[in-house]
Protein backbone atom coordinates (compact mmCIF):
# COMPACT_ATOMS: atom_id res chain seq x y z
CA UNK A 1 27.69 71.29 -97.51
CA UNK A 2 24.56 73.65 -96.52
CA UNK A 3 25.34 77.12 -96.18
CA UNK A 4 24.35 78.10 -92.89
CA UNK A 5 23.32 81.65 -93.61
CA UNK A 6 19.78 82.21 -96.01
CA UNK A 7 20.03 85.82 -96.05
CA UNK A 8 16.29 85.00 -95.40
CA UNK A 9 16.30 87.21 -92.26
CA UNK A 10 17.62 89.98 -93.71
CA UNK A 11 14.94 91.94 -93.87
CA UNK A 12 13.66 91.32 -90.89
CA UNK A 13 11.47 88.29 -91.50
CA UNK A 14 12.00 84.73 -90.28
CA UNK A 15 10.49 81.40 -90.92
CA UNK A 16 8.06 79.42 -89.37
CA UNK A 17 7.73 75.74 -89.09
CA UNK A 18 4.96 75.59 -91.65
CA UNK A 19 6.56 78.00 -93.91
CA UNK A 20 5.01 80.87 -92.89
CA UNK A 21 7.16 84.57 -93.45
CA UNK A 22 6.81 86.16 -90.17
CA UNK A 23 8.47 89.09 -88.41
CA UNK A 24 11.59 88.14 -86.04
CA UNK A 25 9.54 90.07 -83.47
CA UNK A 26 6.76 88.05 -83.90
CA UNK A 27 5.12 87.22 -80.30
CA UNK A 28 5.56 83.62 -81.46
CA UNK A 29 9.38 83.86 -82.44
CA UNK A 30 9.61 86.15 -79.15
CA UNK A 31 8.24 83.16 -77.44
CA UNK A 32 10.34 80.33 -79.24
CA UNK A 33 13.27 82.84 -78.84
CA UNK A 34 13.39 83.26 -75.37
CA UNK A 35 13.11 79.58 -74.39
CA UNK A 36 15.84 79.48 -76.61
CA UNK A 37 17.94 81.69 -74.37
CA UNK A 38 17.04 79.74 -71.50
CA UNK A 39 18.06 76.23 -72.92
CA UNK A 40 21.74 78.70 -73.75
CA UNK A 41 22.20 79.39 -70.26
CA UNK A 42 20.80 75.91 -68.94
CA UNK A 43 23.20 74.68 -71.12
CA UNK A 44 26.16 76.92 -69.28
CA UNK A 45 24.65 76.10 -66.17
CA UNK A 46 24.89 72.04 -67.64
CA UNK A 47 28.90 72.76 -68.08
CA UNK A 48 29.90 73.30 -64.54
CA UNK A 49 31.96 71.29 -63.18
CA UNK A 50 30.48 71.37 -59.47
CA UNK A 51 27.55 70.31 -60.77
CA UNK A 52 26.18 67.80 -58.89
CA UNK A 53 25.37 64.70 -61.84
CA UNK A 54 21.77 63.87 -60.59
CA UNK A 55 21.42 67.62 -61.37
CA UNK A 56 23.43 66.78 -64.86
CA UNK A 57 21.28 64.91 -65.69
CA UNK A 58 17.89 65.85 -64.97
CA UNK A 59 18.44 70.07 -66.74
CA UNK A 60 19.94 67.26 -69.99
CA UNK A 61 16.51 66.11 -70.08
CA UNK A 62 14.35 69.84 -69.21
CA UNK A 63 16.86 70.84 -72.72
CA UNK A 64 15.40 68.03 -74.14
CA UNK A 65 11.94 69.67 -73.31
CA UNK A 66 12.04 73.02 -73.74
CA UNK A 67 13.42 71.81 -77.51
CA UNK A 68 10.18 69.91 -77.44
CA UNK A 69 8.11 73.42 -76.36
CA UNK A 70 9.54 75.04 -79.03
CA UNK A 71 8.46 72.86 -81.81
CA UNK A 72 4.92 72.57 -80.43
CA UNK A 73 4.95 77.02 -80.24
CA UNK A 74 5.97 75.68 -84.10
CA UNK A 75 2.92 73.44 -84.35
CA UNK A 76 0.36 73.77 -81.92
CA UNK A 77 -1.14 70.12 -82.63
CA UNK A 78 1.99 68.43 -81.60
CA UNK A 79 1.26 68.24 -77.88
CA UNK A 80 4.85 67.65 -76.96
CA UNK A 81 4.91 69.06 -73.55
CA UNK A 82 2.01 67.41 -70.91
CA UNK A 83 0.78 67.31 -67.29
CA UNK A 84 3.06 64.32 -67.15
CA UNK A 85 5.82 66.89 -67.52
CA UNK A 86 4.83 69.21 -64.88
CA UNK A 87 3.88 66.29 -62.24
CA UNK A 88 7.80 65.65 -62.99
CA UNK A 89 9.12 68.67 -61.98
CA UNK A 90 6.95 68.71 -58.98
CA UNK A 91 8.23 65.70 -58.10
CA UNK A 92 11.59 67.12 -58.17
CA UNK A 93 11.44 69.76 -56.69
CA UNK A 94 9.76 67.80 -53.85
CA UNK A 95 12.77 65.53 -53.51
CA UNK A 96 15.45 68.86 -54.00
CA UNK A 97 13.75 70.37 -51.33
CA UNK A 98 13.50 67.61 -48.81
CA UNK A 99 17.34 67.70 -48.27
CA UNK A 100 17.19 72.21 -47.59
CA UNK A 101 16.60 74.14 -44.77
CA UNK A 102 13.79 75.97 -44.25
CA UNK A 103 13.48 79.56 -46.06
CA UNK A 104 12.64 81.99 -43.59
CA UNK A 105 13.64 85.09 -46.01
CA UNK A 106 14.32 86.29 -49.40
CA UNK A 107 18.01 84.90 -50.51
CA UNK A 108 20.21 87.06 -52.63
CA UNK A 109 21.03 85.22 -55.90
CA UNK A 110 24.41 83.66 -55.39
CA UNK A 111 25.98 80.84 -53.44
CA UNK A 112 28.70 80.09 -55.37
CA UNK A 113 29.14 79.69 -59.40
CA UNK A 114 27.07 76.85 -59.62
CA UNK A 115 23.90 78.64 -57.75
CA UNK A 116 24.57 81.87 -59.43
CA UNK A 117 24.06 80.37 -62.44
CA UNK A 118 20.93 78.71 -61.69
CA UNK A 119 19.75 82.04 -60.82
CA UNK A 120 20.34 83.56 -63.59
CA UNK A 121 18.63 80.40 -65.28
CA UNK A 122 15.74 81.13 -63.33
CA UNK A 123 15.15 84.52 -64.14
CA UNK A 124 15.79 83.84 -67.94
CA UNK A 125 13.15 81.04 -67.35
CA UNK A 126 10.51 83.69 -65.73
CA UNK A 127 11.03 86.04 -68.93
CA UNK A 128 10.30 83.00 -71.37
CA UNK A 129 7.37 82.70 -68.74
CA UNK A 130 6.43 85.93 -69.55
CA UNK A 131 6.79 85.55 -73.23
CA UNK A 132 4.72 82.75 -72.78
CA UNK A 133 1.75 84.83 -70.99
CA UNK A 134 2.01 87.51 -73.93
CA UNK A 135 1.92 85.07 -76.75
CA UNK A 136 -1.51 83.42 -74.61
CA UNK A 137 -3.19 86.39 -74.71
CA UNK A 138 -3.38 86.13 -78.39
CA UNK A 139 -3.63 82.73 -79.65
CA UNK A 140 -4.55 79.52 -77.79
CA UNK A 141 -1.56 77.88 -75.92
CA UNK A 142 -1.87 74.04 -73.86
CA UNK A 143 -2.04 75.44 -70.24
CA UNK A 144 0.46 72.81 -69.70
CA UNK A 145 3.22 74.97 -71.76
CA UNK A 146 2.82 78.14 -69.04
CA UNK A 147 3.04 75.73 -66.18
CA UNK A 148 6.08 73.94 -67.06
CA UNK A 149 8.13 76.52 -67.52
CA UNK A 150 6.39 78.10 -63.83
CA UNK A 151 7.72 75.09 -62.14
CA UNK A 152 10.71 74.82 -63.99
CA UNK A 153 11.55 78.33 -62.49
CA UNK A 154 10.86 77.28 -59.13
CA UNK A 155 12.87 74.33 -59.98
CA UNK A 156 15.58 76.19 -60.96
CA UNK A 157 15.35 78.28 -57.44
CA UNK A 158 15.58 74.87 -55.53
CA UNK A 159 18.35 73.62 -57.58
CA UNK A 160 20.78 77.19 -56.79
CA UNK A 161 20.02 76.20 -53.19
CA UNK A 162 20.79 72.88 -53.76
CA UNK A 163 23.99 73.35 -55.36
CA UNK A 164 24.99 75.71 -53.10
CA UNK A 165 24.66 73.55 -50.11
CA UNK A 166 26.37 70.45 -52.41
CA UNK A 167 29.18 73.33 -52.85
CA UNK A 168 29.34 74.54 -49.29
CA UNK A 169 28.50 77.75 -49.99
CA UNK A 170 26.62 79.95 -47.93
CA UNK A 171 23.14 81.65 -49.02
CA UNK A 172 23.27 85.32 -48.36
CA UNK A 173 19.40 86.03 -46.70
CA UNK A 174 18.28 89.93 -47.87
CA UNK A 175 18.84 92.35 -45.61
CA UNK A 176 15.71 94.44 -45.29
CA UNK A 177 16.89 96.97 -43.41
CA UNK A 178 19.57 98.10 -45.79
């Protein structure tokens, strides 16, 4: 059996996918990292039991892709993640948001277990955005890499109000005169 421990990180160095010695704090490995997170939590988020299994299924498949982002961030010339990506999550977010009131205000992240946790997805999704952004600013990224995971947030916000109405959970609207 393979050890699973290297000691190769042990001085604070990790490796690429083409071999390549690099510091774990690497903008790259910062990048790879925190879409890493977010595939943690989606998976969380993927273990709920109120889930609703349309949802199941379609966050099985965005882990499928945000595996896929993380070996193109590996090698650039694999071209894993496309506009045929993003038109899907357009698409459902479209269809999420067909079924949901009208958003008149700012909603306080909540609305059950199930909503909370796509929250939290969401804003774990916005820092790999972020990440993302940084990482752009320094070496060439396909556009369609920054824009997937920007819809995939707003997917993510569509889905907590989804689930919470699936749930029957109310969504607390901020109170701006607190």
């Amino acid at each position: 059996m393979t050890k699973i421990y290297t000691r190769g990180g042990d001085q604070g160095l990790t490796g690429t996918m083409d071999g390549e010695r690099v510091p774990k704090d690497n903008f790259r490995i910062e990048a790879q990292g925190a879409l890493d997170e977010l595939n943690a939590q989606l998976g969380l988020l993927c273990a709920q039991a109120d889930l609703p299994n349309a949802l199941l299924e379609m966050l099985t498949g965005i882990q499928h892709d945000l595996f896929a982002m993380g070996a193109q961030l590996g090698q650039a010339e694999l071209q894993r993640i496309t506009d045929k990506h993003v038109a899907f999550l357009e698409q459902s977010i479209d269809t999420m948001q067909a079924d949901l009131p009208e958003l008149k205000s700012f909603i306080l992240p909540g609305g059950g277990t199930v909503a909370a946790q796509c929250h939290v997805c969401r804003t774990v999704c916005r820092r790999a955005e972020r990440r993302l952004v940084t990482l752009g600013k320094i070496e060439i990224l396909a556009p369609e890499l920054q824009q997937y995971v920007n819809r995939l947030s707003d997917l993510l916000f569509v889905a907590a109000r989804t689930c919470a109405q699936a749930n029957g959970e109310a969504e607390i609207f901020w109170d701006q005169e607190r």
